[in-house]
Protein backbone atom coordinates (compact mmCIF):
# COMPACT_ATOMS: atom_id res chain seq x y z
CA UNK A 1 0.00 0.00 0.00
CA UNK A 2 1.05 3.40 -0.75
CA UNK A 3 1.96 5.73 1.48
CA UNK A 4 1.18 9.40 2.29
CA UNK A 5 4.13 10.62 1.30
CA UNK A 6 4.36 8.28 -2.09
CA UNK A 7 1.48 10.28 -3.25
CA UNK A 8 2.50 13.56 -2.42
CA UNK A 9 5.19 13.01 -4.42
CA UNK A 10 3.73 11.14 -7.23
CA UNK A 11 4.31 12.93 -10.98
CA UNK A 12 1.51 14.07 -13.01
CA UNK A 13 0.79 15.56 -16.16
CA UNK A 14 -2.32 17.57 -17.39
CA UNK A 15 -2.65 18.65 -21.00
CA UNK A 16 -3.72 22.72 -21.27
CA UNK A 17 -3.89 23.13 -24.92
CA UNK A 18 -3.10 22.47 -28.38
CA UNK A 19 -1.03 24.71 -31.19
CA UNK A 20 -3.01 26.61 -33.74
CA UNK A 21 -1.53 23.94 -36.10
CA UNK A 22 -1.82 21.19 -33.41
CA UNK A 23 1.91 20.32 -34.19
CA UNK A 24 2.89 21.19 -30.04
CA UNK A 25 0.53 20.04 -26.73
CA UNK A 26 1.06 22.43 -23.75
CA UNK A 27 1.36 20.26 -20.98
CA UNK A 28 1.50 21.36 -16.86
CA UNK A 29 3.24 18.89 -14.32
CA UNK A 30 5.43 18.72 -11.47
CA UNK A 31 8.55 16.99 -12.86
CA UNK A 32 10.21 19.20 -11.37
CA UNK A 33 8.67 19.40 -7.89
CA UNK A 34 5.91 22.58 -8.59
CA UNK A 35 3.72 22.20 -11.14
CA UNK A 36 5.33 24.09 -14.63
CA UNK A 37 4.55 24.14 -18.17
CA UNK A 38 6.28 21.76 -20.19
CA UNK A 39 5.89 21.94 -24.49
CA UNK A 40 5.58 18.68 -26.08
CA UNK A 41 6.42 18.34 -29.82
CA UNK A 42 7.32 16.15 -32.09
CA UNK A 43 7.92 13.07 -29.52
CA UNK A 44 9.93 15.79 -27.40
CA UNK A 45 9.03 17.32 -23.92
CA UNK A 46 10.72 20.23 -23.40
CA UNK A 47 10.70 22.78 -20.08
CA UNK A 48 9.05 26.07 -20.78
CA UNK A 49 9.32 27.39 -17.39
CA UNK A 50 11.23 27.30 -14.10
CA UNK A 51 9.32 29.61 -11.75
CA UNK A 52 9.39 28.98 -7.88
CA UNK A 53 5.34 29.01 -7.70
CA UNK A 54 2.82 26.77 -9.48
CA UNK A 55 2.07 27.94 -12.78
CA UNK A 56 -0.82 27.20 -15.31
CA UNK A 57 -1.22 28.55 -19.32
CA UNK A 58 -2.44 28.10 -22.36
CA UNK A 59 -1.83 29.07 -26.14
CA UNK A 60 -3.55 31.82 -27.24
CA UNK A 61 -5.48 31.26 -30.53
CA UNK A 62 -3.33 32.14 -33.75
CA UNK A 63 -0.06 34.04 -32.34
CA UNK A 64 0.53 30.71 -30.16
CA UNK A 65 1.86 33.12 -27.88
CA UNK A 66 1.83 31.27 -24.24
CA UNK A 67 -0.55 32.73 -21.45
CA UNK A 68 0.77 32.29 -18.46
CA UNK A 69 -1.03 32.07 -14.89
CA UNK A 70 0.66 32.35 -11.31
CA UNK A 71 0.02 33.81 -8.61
CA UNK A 72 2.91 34.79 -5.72
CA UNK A 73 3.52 33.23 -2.52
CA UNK A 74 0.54 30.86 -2.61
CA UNK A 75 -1.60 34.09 -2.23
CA UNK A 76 -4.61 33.19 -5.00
CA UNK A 77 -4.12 36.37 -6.42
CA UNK A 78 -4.06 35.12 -10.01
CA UNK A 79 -1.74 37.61 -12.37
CA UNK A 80 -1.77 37.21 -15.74
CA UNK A 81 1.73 37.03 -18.17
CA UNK A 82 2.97 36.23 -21.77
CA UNK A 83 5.92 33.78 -22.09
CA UNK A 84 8.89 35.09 -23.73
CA UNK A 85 11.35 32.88 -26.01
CA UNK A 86 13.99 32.78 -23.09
CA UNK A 87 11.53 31.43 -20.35
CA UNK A 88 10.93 34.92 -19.04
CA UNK A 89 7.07 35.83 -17.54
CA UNK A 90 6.09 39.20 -19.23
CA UNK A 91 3.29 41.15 -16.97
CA UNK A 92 0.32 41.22 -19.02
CA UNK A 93 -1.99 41.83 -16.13
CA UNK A 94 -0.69 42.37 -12.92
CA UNK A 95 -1.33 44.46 -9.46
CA UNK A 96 -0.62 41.88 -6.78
CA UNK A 97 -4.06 43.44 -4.37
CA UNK A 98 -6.07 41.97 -6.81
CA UNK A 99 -7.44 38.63 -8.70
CA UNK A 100 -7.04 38.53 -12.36
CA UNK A 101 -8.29 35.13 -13.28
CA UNK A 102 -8.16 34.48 -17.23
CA UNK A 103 -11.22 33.63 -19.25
CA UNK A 104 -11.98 32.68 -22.87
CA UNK A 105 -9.78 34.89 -26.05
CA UNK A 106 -11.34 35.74 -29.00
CA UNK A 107 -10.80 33.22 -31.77
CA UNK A 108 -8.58 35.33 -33.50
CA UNK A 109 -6.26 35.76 -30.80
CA UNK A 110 -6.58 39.93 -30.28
CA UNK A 111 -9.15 40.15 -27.02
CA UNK A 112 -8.48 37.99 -24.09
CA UNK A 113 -11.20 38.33 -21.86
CA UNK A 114 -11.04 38.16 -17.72
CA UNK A 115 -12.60 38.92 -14.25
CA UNK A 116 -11.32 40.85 -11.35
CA UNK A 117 -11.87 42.07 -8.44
CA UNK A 118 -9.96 45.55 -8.17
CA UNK A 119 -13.08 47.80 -8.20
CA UNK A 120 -13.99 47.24 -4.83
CA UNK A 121 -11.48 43.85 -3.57
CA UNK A 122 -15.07 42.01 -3.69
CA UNK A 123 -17.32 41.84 -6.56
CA UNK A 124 -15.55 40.47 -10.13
CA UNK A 125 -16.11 42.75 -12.95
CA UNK A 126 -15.49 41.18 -16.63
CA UNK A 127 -12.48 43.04 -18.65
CA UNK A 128 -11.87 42.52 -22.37
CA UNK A 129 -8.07 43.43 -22.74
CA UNK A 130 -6.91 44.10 -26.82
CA UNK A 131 -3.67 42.15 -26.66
CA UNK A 132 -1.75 44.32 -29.60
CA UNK A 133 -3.01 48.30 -28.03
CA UNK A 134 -3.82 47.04 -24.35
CA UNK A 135 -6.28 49.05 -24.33
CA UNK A 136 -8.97 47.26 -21.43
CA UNK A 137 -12.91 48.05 -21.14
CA UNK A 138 -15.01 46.47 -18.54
CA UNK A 139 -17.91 44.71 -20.12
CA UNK A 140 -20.13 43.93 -16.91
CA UNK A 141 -19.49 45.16 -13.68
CA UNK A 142 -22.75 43.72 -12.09
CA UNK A 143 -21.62 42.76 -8.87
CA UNK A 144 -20.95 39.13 -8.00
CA UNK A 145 -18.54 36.05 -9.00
CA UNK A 146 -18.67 36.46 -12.53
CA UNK A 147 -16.33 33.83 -14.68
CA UNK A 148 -15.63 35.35 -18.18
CA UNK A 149 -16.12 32.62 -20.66
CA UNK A 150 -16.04 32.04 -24.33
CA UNK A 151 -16.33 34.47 -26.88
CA UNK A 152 -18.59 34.09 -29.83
CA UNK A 153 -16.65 33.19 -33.07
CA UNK A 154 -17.03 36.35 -34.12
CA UNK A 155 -15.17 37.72 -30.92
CA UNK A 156 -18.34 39.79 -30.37
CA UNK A 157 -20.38 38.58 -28.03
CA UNK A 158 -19.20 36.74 -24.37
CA UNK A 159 -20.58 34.22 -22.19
CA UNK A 160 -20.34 35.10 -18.56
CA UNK A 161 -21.30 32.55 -16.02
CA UNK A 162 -22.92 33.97 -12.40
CA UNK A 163 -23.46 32.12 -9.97
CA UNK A 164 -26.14 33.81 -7.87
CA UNK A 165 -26.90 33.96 -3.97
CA UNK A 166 -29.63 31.01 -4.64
CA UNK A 167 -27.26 27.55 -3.86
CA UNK A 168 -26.78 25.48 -6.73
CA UNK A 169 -28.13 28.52 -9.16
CA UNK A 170 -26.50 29.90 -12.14
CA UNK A 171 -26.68 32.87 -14.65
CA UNK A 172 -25.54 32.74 -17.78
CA UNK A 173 -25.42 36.04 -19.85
CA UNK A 174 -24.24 37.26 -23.27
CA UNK A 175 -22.50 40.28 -23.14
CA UNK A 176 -22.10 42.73 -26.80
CA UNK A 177 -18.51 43.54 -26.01
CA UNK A 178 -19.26 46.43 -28.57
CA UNK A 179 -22.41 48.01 -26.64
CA UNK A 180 -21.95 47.05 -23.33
CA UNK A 181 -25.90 45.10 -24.09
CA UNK A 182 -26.60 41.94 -22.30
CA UNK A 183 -29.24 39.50 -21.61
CA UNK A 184 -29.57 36.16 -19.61
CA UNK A 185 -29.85 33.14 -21.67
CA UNK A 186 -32.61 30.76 -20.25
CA UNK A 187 -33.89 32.31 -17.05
CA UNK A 188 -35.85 30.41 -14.62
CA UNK A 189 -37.50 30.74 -11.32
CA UNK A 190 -36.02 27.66 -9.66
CA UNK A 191 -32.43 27.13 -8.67
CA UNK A 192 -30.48 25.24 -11.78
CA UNK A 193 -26.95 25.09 -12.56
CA UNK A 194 -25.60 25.74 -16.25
CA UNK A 195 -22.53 25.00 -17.61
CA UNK A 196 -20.41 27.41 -20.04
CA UNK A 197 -21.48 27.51 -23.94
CA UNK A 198 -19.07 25.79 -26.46
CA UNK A 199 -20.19 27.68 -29.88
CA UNK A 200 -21.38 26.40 -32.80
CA UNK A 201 -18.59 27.22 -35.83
CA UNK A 202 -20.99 29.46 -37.65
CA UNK A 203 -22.41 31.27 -34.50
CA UNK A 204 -25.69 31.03 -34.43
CA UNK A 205 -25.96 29.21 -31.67
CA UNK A 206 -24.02 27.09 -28.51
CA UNK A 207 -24.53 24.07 -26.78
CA UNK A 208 -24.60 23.98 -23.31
CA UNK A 209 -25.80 22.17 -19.74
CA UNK A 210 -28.74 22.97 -17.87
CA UNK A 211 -30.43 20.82 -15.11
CA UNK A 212 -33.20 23.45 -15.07
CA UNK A 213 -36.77 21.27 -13.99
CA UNK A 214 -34.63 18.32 -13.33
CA UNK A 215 -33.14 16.11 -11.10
CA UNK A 216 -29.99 15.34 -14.07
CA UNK A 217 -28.26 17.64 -16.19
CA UNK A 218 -29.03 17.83 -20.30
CA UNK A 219 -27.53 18.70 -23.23
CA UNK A 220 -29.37 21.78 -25.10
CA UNK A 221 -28.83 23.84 -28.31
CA UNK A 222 -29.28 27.45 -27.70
CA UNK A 223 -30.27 29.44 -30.89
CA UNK A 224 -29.29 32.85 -30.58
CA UNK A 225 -31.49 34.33 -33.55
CA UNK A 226 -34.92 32.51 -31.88
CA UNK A 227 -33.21 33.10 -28.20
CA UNK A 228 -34.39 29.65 -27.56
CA UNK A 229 -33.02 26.48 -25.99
CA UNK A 230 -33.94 22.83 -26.98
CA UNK A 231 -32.64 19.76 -25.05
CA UNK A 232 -30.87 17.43 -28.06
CA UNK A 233 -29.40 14.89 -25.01
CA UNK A 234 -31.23 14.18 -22.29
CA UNK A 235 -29.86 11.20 -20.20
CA UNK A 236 -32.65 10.79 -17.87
CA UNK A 237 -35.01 10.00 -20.56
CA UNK A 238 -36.71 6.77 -20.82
């Protein structure tokens, strides 16, 4: 049998992401005793970084550029960097007071959305950052724990979970990241948890989870143009 200290120190390995020409993985694990990003490619794992903390990333669509995630200390405070060729963290998004938690970029790798909590050190507002200006707007600041999620694939609109005070109750809203315009998508009276939208390629639409009126989650198709939702898997069904 195992012993506590045998799985404390067991290895792992988590895939993040794949290339934009899904010729390199992105892969996090502790090989080295805190959890870093490692780049595997063509049969080859190779070290991206060496930090002291625990680290986390992703490629960013297009640019491949590597977006990094630490925070300092073991503090949670999430700040948000770009990998450089040499292994160095470049501050994207950081004030060490604050959260900066990353959320879904737009498809063609400009706008990088995110939430934070450095209006007030409590409630997250969503920020949409242009990665080539850096120019930043804040796209809901409704109060709350709002998760920025995936962008349309037109990088207009984005999904923005919230959970609510209700337990085991979820929001989720499209934001227009052009007019500031949102609206919920599905509400409902009772407490039901949703998960976050994967798009369809052509937009007009997303699937997502909903156990809204029942005791086991579904699969639905929610068509934007109708602003309807229609379960397509529902495992509870006879």
């Amino acid at each position: 049998m195992a012993t506590i200290q045998q799985y404390l120190e067991a290895r792992v390995a988590v895939p993040l992401s794949w290339s934009h020409d899904g010729t390199r993985l992105l892969v996090a694990s502790n090989l080295t005793g805190t959890m870093q990003l490692f780049e595997w490619a063509a049969g080859h794992l190779s070290q991206r970084t060496a930090e002291h903390e625990p680290v986390g990333g992703r490629y960013l669509p297009v640019s491949d550029r590597v977006l990094v995630q630490r925070d300092d200390g073991g503090n949670e405070r999430d700040q948000l960097y770009l990998l450089a060729a040499d292994g160095r963290l470049e501050p994207l998004v950081v004030d060490p007071r604050y959260l900066h938690p990353p959320g879904g970029a737009s498809r063609d790798g400009t706008r990088l959305a995110y939430r934070t909590n450095r209006r007030n050190g409590v409630d997250f507002d969503v920020v949409v950052r242009h990665l080539p200006s850096g120019d930043e707007r804040v796209v809901l600041d409704a109060g709350g724990f709002n998760a920025a999620g995936a962008f349309s694939p037109d990088g207009r609109l984005l999904a923005v979970l919230r959970p609510t005070e209700r337990s085991g109750d979820d929001q989720l809203h499209l934001v227009d990241t052009v007019t500031g315009d949102r609206f919920e998508v599905c509400p409902h009276p009772e407490p039901a948890e949703l998960g976050p939208p994967a798009w369809l390629a052509d937009g007009s639409g997303f699937w997502f989870t909903t156990d809204d009126g029942r005791d086991l989650p579904v699969v639905a198709r929610y068509d934007l143009a109708a602003r309807r939702a229609e379960v397509v898997l529902d495992p509870g069904a006879p």
